[in-house]
C-alpha atoms as a PDB file:
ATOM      1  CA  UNK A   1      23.284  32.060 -40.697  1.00  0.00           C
ATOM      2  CA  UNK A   2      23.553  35.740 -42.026  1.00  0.00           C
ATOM      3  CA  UNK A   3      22.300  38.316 -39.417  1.00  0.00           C
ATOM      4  CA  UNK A   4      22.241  41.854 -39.615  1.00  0.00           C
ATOM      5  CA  UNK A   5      21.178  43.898 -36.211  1.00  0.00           C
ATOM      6  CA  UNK A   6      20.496  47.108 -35.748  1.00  0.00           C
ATOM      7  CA  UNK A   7      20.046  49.211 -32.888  1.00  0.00           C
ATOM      8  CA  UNK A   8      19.627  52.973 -31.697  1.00  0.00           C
ATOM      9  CA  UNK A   9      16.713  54.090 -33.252  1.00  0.00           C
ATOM     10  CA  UNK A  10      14.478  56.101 -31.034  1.00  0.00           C
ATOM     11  CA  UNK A  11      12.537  59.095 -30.498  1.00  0.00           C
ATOM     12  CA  UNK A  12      14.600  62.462 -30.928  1.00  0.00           C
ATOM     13  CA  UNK A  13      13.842  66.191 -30.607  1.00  0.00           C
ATOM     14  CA  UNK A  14      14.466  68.104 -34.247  1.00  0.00           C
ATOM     15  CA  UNK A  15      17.939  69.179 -34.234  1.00  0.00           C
ATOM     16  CA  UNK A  16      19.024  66.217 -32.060  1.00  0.00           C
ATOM     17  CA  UNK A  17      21.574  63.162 -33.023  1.00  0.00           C
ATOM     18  CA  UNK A  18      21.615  59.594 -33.124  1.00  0.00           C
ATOM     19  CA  UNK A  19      23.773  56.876 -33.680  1.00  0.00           C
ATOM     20  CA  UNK A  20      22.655  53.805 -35.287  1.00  0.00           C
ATOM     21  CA  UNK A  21      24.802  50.356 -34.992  1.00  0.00           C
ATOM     22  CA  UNK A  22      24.357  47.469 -37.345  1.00  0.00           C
ATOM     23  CA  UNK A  23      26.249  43.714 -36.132  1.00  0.00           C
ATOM     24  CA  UNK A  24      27.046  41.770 -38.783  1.00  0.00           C
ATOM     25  CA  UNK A  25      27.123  37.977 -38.497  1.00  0.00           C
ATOM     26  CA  UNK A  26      27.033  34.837 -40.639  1.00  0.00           C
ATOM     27  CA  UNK A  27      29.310  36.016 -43.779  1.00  0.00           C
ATOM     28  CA  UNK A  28      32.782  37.644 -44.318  1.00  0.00           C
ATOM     29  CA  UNK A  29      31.914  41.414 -43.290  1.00  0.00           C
ATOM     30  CA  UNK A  30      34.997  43.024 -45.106  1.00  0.00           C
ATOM     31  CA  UNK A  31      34.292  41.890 -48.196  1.00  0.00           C
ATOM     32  CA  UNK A  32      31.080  43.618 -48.284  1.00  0.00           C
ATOM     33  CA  UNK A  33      30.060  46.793 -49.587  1.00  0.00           C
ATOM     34  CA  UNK A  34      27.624  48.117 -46.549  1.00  0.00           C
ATOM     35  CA  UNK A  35      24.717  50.467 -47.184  1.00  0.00           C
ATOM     36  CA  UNK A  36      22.005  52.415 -44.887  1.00  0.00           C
ATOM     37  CA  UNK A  37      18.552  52.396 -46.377  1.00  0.00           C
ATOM     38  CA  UNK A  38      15.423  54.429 -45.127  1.00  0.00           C
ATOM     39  CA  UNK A  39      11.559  53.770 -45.656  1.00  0.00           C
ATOM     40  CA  UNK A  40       9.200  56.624 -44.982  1.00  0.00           C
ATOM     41  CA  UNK A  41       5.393  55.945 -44.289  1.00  0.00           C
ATOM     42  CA  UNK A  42       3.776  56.400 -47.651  1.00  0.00           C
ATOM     43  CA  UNK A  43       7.296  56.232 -49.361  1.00  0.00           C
ATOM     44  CA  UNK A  44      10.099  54.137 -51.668  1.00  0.00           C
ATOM     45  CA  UNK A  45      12.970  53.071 -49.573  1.00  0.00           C
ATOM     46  CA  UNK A  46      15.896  55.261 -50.493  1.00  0.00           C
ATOM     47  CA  UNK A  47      19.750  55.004 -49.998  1.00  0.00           C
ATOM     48  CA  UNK A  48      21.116  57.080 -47.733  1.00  0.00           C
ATOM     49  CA  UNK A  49      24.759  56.133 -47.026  1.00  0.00           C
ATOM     50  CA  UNK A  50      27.268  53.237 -48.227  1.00  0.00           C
ATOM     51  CA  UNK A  51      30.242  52.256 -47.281  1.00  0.00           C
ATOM     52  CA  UNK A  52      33.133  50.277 -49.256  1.00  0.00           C
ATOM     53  CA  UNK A  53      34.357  46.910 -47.443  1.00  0.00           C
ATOM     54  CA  UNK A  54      37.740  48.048 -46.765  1.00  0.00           C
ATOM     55  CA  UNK A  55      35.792  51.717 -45.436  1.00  0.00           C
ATOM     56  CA  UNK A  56      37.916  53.958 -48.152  1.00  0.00           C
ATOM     57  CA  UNK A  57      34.875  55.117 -50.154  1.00  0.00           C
ATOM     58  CA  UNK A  58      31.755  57.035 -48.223  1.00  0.00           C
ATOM     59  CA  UNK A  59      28.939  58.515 -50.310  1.00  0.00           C
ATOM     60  CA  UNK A  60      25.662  59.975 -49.263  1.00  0.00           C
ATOM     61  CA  UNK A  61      21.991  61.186 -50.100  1.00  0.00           C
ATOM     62  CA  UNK A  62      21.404  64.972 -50.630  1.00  0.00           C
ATOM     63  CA  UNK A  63      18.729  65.042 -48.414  1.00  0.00           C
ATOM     64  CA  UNK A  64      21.639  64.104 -45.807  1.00  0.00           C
ATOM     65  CA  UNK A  65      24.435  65.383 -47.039  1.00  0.00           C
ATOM     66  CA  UNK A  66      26.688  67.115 -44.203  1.00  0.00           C
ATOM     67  CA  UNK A  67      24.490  65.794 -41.784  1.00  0.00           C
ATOM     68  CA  UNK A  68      25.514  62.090 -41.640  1.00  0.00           C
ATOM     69  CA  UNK A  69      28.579  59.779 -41.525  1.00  0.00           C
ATOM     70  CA  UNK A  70      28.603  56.219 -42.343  1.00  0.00           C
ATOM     71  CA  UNK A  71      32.106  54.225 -40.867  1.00  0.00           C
ATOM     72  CA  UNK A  72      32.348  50.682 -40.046  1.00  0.00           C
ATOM     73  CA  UNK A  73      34.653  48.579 -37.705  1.00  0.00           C
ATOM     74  CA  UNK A  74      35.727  45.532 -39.967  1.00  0.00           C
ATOM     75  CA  UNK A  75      37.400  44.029 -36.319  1.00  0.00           C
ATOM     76  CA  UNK A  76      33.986  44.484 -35.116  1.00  0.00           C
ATOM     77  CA  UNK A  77      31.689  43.236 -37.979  1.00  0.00           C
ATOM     78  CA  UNK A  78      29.645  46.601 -37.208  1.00  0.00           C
ATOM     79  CA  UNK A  79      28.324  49.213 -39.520  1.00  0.00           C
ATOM     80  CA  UNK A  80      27.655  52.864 -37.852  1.00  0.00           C
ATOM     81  CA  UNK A  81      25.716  55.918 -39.385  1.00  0.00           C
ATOM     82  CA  UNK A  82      25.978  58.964 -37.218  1.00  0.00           C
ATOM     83  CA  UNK A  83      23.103  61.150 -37.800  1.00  0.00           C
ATOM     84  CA  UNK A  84      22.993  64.926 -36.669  1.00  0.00           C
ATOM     85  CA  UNK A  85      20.510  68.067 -37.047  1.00  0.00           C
ATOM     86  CA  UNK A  86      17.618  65.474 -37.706  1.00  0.00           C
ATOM     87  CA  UNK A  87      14.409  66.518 -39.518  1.00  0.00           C
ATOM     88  CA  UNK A  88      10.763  65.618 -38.639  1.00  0.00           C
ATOM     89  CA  UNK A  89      11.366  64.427 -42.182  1.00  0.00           C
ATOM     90  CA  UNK A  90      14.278  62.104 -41.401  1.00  0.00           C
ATOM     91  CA  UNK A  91      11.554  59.821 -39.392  1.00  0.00           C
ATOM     92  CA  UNK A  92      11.761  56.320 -40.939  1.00  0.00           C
ATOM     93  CA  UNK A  93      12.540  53.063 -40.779  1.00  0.00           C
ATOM     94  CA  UNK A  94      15.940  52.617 -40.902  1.00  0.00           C
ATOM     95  CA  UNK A  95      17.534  49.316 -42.530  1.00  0.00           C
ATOM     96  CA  UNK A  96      21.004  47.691 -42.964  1.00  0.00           C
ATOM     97  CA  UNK A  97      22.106  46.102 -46.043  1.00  0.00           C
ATOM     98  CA  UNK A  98      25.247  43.910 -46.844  1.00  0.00           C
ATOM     99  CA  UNK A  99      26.167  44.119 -50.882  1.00  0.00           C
ATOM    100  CA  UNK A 100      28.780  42.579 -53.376  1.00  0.00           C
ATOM    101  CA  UNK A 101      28.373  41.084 -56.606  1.00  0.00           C
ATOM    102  CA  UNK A 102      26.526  37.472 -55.369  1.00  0.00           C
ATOM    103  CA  UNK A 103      24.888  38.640 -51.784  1.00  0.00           C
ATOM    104  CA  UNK A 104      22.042  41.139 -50.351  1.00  0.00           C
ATOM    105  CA  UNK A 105      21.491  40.935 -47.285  1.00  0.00           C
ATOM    106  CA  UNK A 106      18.497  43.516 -45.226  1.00  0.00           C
ATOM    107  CA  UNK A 107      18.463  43.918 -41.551  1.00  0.00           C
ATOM    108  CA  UNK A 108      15.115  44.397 -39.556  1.00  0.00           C
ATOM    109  CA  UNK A 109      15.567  48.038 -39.523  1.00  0.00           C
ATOM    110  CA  UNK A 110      14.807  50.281 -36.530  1.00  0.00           C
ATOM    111  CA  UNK A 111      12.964  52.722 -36.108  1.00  0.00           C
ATOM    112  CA  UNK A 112      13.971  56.557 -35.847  1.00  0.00           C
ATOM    113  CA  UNK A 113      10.898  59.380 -35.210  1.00  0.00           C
ATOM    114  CA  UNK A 114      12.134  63.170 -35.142  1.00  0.00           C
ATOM    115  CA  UNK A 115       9.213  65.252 -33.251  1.00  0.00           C
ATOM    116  CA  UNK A 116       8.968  67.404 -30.627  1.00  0.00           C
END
């Protein structure tokens, strides 16, 4: 069955970094498009990253924008999204998602709290 994990969500001081995983499982990772999503308290999820299946094509929120990287490990089946300088405003829930033309599939999410 299709599972998306992911993991290394935490608390973090403003200014800090984290590095959130995502393991794929259950469907052909490369020939998904893979995507980071955030959901504020209070808020719409939003979009903050994606990722092409073969990893040639990045693109990114504004309210990240030079302060993430999304890459991926097709050998792997893992999704990454490096995330430096955090905001209090970057706390969220976190979520993977797995795209193409036929298939969505949403990880758990994990949680990541900027505060001092």
């Amino acid at each position: 069955q299709v599972q998306l994990v992911e993991s290394g969500g935490g608390l973090v001081q403003p200014g800090g970094s984290l590095r959130l995983s995502c393991a794929a499982s259950g469907f052909t990772f490369r020939a998904y498009a893979m995507n980071w999503y955030r959901q504020a308290p209070g808020k719409e999820r939003e979009l903050v990253a994606h990722i092409t299946g073969a990893g040639d094509t990045v693109d990114y929120a504004d309210s990240m924008l030079g302060r993430i990287a999304i890459s991926r490990d097709n050998a792997k089946n893992t999704v990454y999204l490096q995330m430096n300088s955090l905001k209090p405003e970057d706390t969220a829930v976190y979520y993977c998602n797995a795209r193409n033309w036929v298939h969505d599939f949403w990880g758990l999410g994990t949680q990541v709290t900027v505060s001092s």
